[in-house]
Protein backbone atom coordinates (compact mmCIF):
# COMPACT_ATOMS: atom_id res chain seq x y z
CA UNK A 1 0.00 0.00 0.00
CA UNK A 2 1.58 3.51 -1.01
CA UNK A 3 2.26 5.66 1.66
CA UNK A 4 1.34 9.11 1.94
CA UNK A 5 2.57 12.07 3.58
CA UNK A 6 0.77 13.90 6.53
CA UNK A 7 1.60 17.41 7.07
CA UNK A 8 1.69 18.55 10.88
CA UNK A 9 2.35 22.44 11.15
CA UNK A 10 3.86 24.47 13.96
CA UNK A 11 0.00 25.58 15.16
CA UNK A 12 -1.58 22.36 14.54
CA UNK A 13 -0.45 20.49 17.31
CA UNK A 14 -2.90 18.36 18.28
CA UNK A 15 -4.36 15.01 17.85
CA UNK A 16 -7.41 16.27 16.48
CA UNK A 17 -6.45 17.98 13.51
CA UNK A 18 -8.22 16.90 10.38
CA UNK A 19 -5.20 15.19 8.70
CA UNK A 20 -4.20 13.74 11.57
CA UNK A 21 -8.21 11.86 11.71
CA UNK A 22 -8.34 11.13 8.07
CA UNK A 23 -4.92 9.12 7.88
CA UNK A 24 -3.67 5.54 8.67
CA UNK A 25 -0.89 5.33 11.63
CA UNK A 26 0.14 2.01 10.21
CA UNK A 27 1.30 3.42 6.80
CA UNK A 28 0.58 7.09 6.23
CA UNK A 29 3.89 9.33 7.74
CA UNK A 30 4.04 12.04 9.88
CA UNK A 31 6.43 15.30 8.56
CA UNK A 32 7.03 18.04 10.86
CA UNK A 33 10.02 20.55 9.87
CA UNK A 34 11.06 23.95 11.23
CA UNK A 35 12.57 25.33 8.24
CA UNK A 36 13.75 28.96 7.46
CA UNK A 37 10.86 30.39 5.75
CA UNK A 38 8.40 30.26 7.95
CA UNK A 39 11.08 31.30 10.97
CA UNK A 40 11.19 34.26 8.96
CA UNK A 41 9.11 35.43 6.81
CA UNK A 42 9.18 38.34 9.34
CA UNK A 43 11.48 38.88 12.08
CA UNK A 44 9.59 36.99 14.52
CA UNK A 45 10.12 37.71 18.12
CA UNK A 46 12.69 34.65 19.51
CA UNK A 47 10.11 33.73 22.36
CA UNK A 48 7.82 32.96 19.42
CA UNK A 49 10.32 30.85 17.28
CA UNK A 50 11.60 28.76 20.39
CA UNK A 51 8.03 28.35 21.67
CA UNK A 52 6.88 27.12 18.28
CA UNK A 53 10.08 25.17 17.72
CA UNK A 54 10.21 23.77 21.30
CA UNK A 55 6.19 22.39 21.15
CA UNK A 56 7.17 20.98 17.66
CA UNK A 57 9.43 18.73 18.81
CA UNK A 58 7.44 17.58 22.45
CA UNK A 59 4.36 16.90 20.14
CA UNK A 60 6.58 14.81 17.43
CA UNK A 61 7.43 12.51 20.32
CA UNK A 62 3.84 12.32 21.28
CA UNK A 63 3.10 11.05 18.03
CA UNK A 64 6.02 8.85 18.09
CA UNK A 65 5.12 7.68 21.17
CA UNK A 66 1.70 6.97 20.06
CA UNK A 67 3.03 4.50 17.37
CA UNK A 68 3.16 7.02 14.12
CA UNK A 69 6.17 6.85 11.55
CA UNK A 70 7.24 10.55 12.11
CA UNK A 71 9.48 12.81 9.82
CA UNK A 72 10.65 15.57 11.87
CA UNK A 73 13.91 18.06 10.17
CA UNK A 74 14.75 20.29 12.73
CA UNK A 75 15.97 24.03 11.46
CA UNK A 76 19.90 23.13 11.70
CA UNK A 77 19.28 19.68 10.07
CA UNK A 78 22.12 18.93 7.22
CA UNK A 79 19.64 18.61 4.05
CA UNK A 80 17.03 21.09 5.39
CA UNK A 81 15.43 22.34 2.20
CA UNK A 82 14.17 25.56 3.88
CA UNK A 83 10.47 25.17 3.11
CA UNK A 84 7.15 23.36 3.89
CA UNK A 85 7.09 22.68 0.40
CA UNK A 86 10.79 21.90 -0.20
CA UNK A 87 10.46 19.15 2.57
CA UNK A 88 7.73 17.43 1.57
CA UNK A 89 8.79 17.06 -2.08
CA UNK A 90 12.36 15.25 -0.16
CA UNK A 91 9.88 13.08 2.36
CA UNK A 92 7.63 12.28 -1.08
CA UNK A 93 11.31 11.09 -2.54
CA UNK A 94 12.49 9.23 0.49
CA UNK A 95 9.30 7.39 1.26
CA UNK A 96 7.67 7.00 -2.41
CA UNK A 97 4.05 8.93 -1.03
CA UNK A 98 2.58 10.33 -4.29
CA UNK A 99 -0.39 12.16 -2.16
CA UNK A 100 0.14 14.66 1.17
CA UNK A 101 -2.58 14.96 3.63
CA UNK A 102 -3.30 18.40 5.45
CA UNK A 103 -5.04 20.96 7.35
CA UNK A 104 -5.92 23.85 5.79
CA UNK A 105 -3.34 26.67 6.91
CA UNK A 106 -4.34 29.62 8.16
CA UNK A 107 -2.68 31.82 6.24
CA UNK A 108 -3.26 32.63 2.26
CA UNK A 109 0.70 32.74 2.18
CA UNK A 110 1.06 28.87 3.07
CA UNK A 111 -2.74 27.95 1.27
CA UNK A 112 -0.98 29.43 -1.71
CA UNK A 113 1.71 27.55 -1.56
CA UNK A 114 0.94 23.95 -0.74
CA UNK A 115 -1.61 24.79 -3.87
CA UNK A 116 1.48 25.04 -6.04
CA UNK A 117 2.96 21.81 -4.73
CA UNK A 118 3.99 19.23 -7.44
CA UNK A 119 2.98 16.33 -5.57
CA UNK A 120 -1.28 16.91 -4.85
CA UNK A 121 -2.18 17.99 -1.79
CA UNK A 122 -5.62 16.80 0.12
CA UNK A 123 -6.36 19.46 2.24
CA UNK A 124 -8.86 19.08 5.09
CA UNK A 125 -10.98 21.77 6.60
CA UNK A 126 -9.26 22.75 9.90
CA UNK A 127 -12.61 22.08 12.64
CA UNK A 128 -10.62 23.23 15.39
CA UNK A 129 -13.07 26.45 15.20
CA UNK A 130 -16.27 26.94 16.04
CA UNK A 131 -17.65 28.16 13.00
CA UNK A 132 -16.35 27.06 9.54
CA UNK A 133 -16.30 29.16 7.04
CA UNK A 134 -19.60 28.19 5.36
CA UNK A 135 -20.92 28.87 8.88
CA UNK A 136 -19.49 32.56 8.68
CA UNK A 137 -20.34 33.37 5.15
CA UNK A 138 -24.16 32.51 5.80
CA UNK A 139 -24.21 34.28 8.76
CA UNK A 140 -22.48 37.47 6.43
CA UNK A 141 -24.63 36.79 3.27
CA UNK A 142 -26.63 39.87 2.93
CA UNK A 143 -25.62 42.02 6.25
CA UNK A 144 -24.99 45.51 5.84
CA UNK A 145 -22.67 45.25 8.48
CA UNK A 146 -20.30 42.90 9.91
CA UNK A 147 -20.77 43.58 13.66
CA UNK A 148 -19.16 41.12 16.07
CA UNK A 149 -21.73 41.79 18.80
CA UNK A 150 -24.31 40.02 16.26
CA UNK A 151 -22.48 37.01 15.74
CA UNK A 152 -21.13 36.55 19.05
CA UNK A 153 -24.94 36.22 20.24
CA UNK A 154 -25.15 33.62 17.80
CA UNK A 155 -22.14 31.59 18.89
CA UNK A 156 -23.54 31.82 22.67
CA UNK A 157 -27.31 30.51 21.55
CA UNK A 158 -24.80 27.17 19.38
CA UNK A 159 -22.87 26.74 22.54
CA UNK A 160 -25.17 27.75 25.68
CA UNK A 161 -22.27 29.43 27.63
CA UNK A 162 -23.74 31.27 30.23
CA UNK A 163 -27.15 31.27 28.66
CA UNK A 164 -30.34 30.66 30.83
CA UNK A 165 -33.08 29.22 28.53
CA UNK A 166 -33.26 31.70 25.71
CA UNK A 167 -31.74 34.44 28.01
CA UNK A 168 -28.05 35.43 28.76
CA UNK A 169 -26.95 34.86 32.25
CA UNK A 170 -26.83 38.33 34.51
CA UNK A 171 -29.68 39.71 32.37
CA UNK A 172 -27.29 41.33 29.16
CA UNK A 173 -25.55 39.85 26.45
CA UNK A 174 -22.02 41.76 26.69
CA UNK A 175 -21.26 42.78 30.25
CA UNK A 176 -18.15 45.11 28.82
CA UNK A 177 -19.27 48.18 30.83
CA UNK A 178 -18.33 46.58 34.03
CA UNK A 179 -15.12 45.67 32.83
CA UNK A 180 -13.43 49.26 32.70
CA UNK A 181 -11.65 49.75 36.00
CA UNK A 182 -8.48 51.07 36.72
CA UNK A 183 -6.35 48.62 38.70
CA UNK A 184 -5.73 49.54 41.93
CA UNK A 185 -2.49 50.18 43.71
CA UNK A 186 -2.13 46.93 45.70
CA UNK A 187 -3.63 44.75 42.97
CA UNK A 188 -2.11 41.51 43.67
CA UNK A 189 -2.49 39.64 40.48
CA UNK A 190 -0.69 36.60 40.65
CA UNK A 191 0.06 36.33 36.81
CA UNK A 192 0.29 33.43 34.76
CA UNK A 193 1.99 29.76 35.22
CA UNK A 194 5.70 30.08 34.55
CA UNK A 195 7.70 26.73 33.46
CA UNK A 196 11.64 26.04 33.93
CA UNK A 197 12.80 24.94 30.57
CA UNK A 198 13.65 21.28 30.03
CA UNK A 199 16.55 20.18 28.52
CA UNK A 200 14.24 19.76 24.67
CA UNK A 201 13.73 23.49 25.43
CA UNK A 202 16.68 24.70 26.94
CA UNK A 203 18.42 22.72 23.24
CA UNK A 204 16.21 25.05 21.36
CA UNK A 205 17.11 28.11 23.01
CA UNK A 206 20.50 27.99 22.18
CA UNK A 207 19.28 27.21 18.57
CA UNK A 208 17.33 30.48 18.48
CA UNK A 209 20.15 32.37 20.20
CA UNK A 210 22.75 31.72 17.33
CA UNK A 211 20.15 32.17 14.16
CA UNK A 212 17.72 34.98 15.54
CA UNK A 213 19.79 37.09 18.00
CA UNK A 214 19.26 40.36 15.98
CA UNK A 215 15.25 40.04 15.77
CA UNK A 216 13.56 42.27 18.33
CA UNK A 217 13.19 40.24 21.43
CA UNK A 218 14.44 38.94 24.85
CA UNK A 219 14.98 35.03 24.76
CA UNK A 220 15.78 34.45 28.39
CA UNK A 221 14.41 34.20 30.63
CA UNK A 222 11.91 31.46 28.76
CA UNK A 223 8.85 30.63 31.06
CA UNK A 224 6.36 29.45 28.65
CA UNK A 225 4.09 26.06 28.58
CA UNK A 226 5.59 23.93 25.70
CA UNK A 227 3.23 20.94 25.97
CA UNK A 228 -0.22 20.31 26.34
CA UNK A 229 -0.11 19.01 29.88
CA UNK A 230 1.74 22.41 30.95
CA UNK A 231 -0.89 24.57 28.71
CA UNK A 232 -3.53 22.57 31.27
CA UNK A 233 -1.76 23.46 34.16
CA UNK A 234 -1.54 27.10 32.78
CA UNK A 235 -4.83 27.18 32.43
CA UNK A 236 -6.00 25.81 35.78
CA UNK A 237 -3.89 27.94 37.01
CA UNK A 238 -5.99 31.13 35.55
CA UNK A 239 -9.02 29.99 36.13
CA UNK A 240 -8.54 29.68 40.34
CA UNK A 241 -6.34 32.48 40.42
CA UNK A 242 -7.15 35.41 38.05
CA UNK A 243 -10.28 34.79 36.10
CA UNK A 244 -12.62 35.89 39.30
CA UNK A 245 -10.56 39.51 38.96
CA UNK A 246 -10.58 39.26 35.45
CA UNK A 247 -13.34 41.21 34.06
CA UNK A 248 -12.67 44.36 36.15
CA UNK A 249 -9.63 44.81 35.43
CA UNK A 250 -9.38 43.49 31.87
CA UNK A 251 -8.48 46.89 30.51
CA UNK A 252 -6.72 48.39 33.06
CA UNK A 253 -2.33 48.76 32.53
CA UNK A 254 0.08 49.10 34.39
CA UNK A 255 3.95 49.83 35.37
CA UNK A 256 4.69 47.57 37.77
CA UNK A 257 2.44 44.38 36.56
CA UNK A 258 2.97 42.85 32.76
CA UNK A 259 0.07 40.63 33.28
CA UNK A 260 -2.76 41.41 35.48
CA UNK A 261 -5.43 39.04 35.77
CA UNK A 262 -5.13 37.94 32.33
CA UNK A 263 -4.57 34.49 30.90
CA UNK A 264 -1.87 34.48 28.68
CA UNK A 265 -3.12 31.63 27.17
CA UNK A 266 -3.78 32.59 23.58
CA UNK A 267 -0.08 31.45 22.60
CA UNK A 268 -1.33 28.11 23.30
CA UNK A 269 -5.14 27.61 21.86
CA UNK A 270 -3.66 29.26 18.61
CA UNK A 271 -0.99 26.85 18.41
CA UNK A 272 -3.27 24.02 19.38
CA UNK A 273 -2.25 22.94 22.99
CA UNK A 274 -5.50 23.82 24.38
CA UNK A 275 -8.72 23.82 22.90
CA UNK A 276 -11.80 26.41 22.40
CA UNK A 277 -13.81 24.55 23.70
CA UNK A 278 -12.19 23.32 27.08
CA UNK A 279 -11.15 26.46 27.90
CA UNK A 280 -14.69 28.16 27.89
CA UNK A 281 -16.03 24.95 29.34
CA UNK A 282 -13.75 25.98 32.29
CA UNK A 283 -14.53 29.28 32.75
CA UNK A 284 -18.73 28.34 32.44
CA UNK A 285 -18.59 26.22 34.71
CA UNK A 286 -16.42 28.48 37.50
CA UNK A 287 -19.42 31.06 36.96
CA UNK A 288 -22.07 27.89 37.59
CA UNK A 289 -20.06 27.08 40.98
CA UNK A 290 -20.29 30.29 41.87
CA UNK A 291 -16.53 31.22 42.03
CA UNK A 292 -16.34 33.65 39.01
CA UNK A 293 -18.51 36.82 38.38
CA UNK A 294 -20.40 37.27 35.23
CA UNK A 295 -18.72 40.30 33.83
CA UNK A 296 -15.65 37.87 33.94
CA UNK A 297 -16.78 34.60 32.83
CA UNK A 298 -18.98 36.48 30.40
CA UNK A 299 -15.90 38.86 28.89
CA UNK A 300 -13.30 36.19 28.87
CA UNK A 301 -15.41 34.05 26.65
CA UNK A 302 -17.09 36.80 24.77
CA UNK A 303 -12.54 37.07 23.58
CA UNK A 304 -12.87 33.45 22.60
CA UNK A 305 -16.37 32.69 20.79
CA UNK A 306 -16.89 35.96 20.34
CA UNK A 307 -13.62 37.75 19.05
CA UNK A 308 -11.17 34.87 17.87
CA UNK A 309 -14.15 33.46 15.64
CA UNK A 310 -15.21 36.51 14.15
CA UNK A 311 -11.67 37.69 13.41
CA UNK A 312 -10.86 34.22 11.85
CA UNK A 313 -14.38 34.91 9.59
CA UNK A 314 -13.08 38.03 8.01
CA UNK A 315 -9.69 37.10 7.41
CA UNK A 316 -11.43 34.08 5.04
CA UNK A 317 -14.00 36.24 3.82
CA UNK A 318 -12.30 39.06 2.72
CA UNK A 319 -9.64 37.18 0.66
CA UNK A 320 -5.62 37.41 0.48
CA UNK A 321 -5.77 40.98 -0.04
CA UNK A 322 -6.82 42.30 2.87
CA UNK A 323 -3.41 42.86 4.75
CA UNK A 324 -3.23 45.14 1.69
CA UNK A 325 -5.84 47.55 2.09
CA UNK A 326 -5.03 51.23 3.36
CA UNK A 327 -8.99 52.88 3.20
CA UNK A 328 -7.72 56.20 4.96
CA UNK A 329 -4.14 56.30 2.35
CA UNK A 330 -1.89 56.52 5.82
CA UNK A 331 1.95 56.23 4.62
CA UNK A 332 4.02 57.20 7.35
CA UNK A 333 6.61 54.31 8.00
CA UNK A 334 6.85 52.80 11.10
CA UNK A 335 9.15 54.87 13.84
CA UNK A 336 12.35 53.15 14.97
CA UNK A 337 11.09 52.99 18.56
CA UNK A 338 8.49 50.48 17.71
CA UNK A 339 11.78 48.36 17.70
CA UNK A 340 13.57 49.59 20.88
CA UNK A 341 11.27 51.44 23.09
CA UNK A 342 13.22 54.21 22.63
CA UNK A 343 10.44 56.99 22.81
CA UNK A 344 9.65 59.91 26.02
CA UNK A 345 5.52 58.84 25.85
CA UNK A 346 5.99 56.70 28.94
CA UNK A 347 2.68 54.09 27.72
CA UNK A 348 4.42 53.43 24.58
CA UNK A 349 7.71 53.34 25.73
CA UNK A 350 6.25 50.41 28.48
CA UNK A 351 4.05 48.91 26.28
CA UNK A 352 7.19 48.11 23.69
CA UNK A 353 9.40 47.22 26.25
CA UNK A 354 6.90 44.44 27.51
CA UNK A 355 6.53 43.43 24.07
CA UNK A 356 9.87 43.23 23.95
CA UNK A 357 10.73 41.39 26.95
CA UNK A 358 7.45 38.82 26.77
CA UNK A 359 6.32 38.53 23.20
CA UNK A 360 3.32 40.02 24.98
CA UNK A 361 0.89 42.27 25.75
CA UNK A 362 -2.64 42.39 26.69
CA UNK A 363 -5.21 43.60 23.82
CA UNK A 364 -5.67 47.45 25.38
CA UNK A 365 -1.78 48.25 25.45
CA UNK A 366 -2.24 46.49 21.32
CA UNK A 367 -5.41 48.77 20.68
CA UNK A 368 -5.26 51.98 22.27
CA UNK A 369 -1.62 52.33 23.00
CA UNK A 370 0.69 51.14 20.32
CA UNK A 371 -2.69 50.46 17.57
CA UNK A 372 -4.05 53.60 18.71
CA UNK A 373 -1.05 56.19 18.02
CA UNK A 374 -0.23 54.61 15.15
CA UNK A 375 -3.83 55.23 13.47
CA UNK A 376 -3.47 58.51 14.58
CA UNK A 377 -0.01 59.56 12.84
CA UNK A 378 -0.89 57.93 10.06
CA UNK A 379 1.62 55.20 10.11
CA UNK A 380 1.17 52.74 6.97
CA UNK A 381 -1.27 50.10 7.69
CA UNK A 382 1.17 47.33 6.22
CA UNK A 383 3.86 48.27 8.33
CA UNK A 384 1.81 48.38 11.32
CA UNK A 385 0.62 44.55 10.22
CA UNK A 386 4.07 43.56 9.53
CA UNK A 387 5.29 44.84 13.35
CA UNK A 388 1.83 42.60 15.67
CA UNK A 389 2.29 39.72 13.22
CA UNK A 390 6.50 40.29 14.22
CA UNK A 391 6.23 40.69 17.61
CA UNK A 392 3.53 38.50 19.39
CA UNK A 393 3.92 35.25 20.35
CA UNK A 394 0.17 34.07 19.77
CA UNK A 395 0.54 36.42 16.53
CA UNK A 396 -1.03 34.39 13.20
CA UNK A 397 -2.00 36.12 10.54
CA UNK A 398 -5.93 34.55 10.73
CA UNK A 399 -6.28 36.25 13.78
CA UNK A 400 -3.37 38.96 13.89
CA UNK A 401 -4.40 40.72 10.72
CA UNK A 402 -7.99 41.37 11.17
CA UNK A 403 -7.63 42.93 14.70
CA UNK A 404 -4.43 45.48 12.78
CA UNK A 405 -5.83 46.24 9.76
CA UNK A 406 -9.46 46.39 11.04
CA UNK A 407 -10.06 46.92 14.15
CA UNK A 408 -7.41 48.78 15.08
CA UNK A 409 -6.05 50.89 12.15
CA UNK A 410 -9.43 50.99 10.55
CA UNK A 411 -7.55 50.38 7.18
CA UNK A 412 -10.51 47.90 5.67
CA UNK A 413 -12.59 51.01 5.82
CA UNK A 414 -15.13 49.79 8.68
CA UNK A 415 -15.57 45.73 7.97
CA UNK A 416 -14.62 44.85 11.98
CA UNK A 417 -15.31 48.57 13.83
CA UNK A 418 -18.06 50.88 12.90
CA UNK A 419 -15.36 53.63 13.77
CA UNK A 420 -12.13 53.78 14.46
CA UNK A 421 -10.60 53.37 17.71
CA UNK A 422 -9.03 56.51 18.72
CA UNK A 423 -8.38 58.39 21.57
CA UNK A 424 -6.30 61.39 23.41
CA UNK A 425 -4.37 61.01 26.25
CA UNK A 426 -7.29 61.27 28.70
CA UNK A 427 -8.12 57.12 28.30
CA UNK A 428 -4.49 55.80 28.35
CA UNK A 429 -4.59 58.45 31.82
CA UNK A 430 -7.53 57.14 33.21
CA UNK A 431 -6.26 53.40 32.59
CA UNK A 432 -3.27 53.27 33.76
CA UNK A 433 -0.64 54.69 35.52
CA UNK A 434 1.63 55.79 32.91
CA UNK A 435 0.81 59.24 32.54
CA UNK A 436 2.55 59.75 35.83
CA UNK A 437 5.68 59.30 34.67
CA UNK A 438 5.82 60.62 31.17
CA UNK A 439 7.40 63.50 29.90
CA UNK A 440 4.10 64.63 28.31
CA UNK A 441 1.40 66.35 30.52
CA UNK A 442 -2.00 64.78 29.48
CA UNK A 443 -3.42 67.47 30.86
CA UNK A 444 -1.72 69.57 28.33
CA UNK A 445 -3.69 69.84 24.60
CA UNK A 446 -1.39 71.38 22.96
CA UNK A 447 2.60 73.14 22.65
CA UNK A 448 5.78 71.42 23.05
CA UNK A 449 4.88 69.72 26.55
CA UNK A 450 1.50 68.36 25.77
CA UNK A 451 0.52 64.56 25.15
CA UNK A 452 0.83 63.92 21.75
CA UNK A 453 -2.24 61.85 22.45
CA UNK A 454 -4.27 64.78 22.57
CA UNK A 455 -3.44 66.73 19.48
CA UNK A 456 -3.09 63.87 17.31
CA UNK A 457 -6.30 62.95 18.05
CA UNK A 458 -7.92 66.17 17.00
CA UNK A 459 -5.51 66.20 13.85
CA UNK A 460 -6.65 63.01 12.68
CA UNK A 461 -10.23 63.75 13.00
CA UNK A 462 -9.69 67.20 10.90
CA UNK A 463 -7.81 65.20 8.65
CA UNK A 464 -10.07 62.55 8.14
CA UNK A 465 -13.58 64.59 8.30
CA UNK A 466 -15.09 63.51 4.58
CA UNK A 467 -14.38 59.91 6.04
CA UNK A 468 -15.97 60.22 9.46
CA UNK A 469 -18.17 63.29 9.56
CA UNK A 470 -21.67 61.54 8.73
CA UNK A 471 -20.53 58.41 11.07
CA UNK A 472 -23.61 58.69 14.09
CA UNK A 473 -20.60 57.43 16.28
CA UNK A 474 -18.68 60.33 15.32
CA UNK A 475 -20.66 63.22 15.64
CA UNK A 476 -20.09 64.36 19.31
CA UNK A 477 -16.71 64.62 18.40
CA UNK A 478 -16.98 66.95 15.75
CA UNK A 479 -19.36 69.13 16.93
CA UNK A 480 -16.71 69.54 20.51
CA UNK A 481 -14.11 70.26 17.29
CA UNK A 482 -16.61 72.51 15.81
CA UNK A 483 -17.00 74.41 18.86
CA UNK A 484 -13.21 75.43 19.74
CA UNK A 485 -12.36 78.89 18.91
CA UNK A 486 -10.13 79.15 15.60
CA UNK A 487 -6.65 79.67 18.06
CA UNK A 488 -7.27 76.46 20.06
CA UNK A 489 -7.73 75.15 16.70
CA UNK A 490 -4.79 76.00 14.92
CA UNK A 491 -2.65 75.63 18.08
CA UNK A 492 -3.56 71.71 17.64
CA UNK A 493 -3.06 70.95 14.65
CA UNK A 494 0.71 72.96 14.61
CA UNK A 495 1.35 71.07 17.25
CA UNK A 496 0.62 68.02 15.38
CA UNK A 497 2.35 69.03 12.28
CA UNK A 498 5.54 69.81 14.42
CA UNK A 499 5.53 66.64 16.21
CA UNK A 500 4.63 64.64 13.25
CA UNK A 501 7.55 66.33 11.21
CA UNK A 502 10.04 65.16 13.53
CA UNK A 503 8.76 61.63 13.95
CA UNK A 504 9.01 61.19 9.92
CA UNK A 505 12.87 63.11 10.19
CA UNK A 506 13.80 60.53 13.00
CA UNK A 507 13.85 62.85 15.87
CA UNK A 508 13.50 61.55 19.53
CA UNK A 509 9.89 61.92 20.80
């Protein structure tokens, strides 16, 4: 009986993949490779690499273990050919397989090129979701708008999380408003599970130091779950410990606390250690036993059925050119301190630096910190993309480009947000407690001491009035524009224009 091939990628590491179900352990093989292109196709963060590379090799035992014939070419392999492609065409050679079996990627880059693959490729819906596509396009078929709220009701009615007959639990659908408070001094959060690396990781970490030591990143010290027994632990862990303080203080940042109350566990249901479904079957039933609020059981799933599904819909709705779109023409290139922190606006300068240091940070220091002032100086929408899909460790582009180029730098011209997210200083103040440390005054709107914050944000929306002007959601803000005398005016946007000419000439700001 010919054997065929059966393609296991870096976020597809679980039993239950599709390919995995539809092929024969006895003669069907297993290939697994960490090869260069997909190590860097952007300058991916060396947390992300060894994390990836490190729960490549624990789940290639596992299947080894379990009895399958497993190909695995790790990235400083004599003979590595330096693609997905590459090494299945020398695994078809070696083992005679004239057919591959795999999951559908989730990204157009690797669709596209297993569809160009000389020897034919039988690729398998990936059901790891909760909505296929088919499921998502029905839902879309004929809706003037897109809105997540919509389908996330629908997703809670399929599942029953934290529904009560026909009814959602606490009374509301979206309990978001009671998930806004600053964190307060003495917080407390106890953060997520941290593991020691075993000798499988500690032998890729020393891999990843000698290839990737000039992408942006700190490598040691490596704490993250590489298997799926540690991803369960991690996520025990959360749900005792920081889920019941979640939903307060989901949005809230801080100086002195990377993590908060929140999971950290997106790294590992995006590459497959966890599941969807186990993890909200969790959290639903710590709300049934009475040990999590509903504004936090109820905002930590809305993230996973809600969110992560929707954002997976678009990205395979809208096609392979949507990382390309640009609706408001921003072409400003990325500044250099997106790269090294090196920037006096104290919440950027921390947000970066925990990127930096973790390959993480939560979704408001993504949206209205680093997201946020890049929408408003008009950075280029491609670059931005380039930088979150770079930088993240739970970063794919499924689920990274959606949330960049939609809902956060409004570039597909309002498919995920009915307006853009944008705001001055007062927000990031009123969050956090980086304002108090910052060169900038917030309380300052505009001249050389002032939160850029708060005159790019007026600047943008004078820029961008024949885009936003009729928007319902909009026009509060333009009539407080409207109202300003002509010298408060002005003095904004030269404020802007002088900052924003020395961000494009390189200039510390």
């Amino acid at each position: 009986m010919v054997k065929r091939l059966v393609l296991v990628l870096g976020d597809q590491l679980t039993e239950e993949i599709a390919a995995l179900r539809e092929a024969d352990r006895d003669r069907d093989v297993v290939v697994m490779a960490e090869v260069a292109d997909e190590a860097s196709y952007v300058p991916h963060h060396p947390k992300k690499i060894a994390f990836i590379f490190a729960a490549m090799r624990k789940f290639a035992e596992r299947l080894t273990d379990a009895g399958w014939d497993v190909r695995y070419r790790k990235l400083d392999d004599e003979g590595n050919a330096g693609s997905i492609v590459g090494e299945l065409l020398a695994r078809a050679e070696e083992t005679g397989a004239t057919e591959i079996l795999a999951t559908e990627p989730g990204e157009w880059r690797l669709i596209s090129a297993l569809e160009d693959c000389p020897v034919p490729v039988h690729v398998f819906p990936d059901d790891r979701f909760l909505a296929s596509h088919r499921e998502f396009e029905d839902w879309a078929d004929g809706r003037k708008e897109l809105r997540m709220e919509w389908f996330y009701r629908e997703m809670r009615r399929k599942t029953g999380y934290l529904m009560e007959g026909d009814k959602p639990a606490g009374g509301k659908w979206n309990h978001d408003h009671d998930n806004r408070k600053p964190a307060p001094d003495d917080a407390g959060f106890s953060g997520p599970m941290q593991f020691t690396p075993d000798e499988t990781v500690e032998a890729v970490l020393d891999l990843v130091e000698e290839r990737f030591a000039s992408n942006l990143g700190t490598l040691r010290p490596f704490w993250f779950a590489t298997d799926r027994g540690q991803a369960r632990r991690a996520l025990a862990h959360f749900i005792e410990r920081s889920l019941p303080r979640f939903g307060d203080y989901q949005d809230a940042m801080l100086t002195g606390d990377r993590f908060l109350a929140h999971s950290v566990l997106s790294m590992y249901l995006n590459a497959g250690l966890l599941t969807w479904r186990e993890i909200c079957d969790a959290a639903a039933a710590a709300y049934a036993a009475g040990d999590v609020p509903v504004n936090s059981a109820e905002g930590f799933i809305r993230q996973i059925i809600g969110w992560r599904e929707y954002m997976r819909g678009v990205y395979f709705l809208e096609g392979p050119d949507y990382t390309g779109r640009n609706a408001l023409n921003h072409r400003r290139k990325l500044p250099g301190f997106y790269w090294d922190a090196e920037t006096d606006m104290a919440c950027l300068s921390h947000a970066i630096a925990e990127t930096r240091d973790e390959a993480y940070a939560h979704h408001i220091q993504r949206l209205m910190v680093t997201g946020n002032f890049a929408l408003l100086a008009g950075i280029d929408p491609a670059e931005v993309h380039e930088w979150y899909l770079s930088v993240y460790a739970d970063a794919y582009e499924w689920v990274e480009a959606p949330n960049v180029i939609g809902m956060s730098q409004f570039a597909d011209g309002g498919i995920v947000g009915s307006k853009p997210y944008v705001s001055g200083g007062n927000y990031i103040n009123r969050m956090s407690d980086y304002c108090n440390q910052c060169a900038y005054d917030v309380r300052e709107k505009s001249g050389e001491n002032a939160c850029p914050y708060n005159y790019l944000y007026w600047a943008f929306l004078d820029r961008h009035r024949d885009h936003f002007a009729e928007n319902p959601r909009m026009a509060n803000m333009y009539r407080t524009w409207d109202r300003m005398d002509d010298a408060k005016r002005r003095a904004t946007l030269d404020s802007a224009e002088t900052f924003l000419g020395r961000l494009s000439r390189g200039t510390r700001v």
